[in-house]
C-alpha atoms as a PDB file:
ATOM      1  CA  UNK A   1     134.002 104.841 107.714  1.00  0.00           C
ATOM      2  CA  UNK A   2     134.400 103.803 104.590  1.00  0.00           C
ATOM      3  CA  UNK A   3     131.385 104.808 102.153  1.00  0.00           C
ATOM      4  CA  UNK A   4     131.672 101.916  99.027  1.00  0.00           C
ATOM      5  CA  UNK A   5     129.164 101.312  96.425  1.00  0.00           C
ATOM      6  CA  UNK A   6     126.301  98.887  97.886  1.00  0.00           C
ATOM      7  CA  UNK A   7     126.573  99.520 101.188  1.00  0.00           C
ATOM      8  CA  UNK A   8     123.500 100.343 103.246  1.00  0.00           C
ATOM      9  CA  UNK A   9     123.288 103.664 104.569  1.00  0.00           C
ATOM     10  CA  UNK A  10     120.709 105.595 107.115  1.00  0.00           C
ATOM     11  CA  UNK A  11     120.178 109.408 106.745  1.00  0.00           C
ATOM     12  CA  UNK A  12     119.966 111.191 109.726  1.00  0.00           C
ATOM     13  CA  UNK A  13     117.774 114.194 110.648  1.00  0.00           C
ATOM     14  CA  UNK A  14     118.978 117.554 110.322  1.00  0.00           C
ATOM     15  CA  UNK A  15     118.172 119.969 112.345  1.00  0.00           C
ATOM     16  CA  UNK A  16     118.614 123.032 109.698  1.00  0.00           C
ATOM     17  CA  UNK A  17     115.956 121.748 106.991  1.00  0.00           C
ATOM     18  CA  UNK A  18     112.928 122.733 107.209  1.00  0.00           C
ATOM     19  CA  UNK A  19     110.354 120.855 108.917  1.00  0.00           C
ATOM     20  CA  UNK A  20     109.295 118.208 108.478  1.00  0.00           C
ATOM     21  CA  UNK A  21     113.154 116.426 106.856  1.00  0.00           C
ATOM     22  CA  UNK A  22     110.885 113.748 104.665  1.00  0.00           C
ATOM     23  CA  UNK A  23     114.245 112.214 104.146  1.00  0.00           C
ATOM     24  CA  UNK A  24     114.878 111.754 107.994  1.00  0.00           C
ATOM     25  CA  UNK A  25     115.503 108.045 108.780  1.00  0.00           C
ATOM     26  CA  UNK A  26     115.256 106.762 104.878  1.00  0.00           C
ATOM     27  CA  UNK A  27     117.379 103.921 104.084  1.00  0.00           C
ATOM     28  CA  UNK A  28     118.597 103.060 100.978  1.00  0.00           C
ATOM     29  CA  UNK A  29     122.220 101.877  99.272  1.00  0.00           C
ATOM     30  CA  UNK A  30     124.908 103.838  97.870  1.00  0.00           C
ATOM     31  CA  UNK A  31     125.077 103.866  93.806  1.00  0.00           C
ATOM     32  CA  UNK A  32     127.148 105.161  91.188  1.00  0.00           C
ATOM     33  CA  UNK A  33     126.843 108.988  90.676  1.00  0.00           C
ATOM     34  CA  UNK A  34     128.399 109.902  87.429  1.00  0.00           C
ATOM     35  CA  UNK A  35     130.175 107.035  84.783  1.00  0.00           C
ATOM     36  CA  UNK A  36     133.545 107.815  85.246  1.00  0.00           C
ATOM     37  CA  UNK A  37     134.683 108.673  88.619  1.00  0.00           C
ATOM     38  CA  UNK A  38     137.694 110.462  88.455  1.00  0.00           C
ATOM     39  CA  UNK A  39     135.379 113.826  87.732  1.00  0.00           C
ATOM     40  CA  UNK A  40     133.935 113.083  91.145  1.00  0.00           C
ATOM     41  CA  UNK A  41     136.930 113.427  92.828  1.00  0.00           C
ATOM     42  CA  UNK A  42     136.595 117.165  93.898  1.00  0.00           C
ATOM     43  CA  UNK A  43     133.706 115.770  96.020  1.00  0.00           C
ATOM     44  CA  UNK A  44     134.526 113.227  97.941  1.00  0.00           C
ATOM     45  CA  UNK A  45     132.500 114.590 100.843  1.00  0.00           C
ATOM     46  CA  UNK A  46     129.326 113.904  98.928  1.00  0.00           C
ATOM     47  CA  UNK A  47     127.572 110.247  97.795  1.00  0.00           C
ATOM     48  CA  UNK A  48     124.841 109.354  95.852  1.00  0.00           C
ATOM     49  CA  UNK A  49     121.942 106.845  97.145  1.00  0.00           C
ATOM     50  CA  UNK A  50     119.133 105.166  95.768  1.00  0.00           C
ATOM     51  CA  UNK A  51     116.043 105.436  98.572  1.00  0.00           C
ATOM     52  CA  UNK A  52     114.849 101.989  99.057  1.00  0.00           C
ATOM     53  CA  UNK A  53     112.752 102.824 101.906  1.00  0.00           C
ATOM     54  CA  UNK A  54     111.225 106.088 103.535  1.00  0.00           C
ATOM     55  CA  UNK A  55     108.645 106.923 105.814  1.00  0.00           C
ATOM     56  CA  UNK A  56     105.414 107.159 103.983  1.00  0.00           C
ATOM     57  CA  UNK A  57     105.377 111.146 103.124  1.00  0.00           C
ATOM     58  CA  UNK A  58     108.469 110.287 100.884  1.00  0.00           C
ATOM     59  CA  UNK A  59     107.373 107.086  99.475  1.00  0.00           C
ATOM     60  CA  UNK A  60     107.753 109.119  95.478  1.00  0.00           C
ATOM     61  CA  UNK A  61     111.478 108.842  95.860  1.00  0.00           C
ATOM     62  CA  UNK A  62     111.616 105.137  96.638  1.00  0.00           C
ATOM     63  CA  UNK A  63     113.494 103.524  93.745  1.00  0.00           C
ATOM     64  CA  UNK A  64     115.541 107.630  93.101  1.00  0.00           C
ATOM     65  CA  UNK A  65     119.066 108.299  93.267  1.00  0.00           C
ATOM     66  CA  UNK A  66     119.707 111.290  95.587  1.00  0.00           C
ATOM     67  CA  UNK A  67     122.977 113.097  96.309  1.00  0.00           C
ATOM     68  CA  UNK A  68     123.407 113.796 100.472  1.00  0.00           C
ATOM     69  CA  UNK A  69     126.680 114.506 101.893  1.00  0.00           C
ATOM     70  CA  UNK A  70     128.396 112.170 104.458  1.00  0.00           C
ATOM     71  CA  UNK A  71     127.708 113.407 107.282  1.00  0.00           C
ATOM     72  CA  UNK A  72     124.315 113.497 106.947  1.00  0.00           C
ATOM     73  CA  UNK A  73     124.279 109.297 106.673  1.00  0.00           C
ATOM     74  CA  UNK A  74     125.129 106.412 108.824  1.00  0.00           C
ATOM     75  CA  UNK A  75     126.440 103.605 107.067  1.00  0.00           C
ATOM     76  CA  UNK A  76     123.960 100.371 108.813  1.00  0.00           C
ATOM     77  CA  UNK A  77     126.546  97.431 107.639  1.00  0.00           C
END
């Protein structure tokens, strides 16, 4: 899986947050973290995503950029 800026990405529940995840099943695209990259590379395992859509408990972070790791998302393109 290849996670690129723009594509369309799912986060999945986890089962070691507390409950309820509010970020469980939000859906929004992957974005540029920092401006220059190459101080990112130490952490490749993690990406950053603007929320485009949540369910409605987590509607305030529609339109913010949040940093989730990989395995936490499902890319949905």
């Amino acid at each position: 899986m290849k996670y690129e800026l723009g594509k369309r990405v799912k986060i999945i529940d986890r089962e070691d947050w507390p409950i309820p995840y509010r970020f469980a099943e939000a859906e929004g695209v992957i974005v540029r973290w920092v401006k220059f990259e190459e101080v990112m590379r130490d952490f490749d395992e993690f990406v950053c995503v603007k929320i485009e859509k949540t369910k409605p408990e987590a509607n305030e972070y529609i339109g913010r950029k949040l940093v989730f790791r990989k395995q936490n998302l499902v890319l949905l393109e």
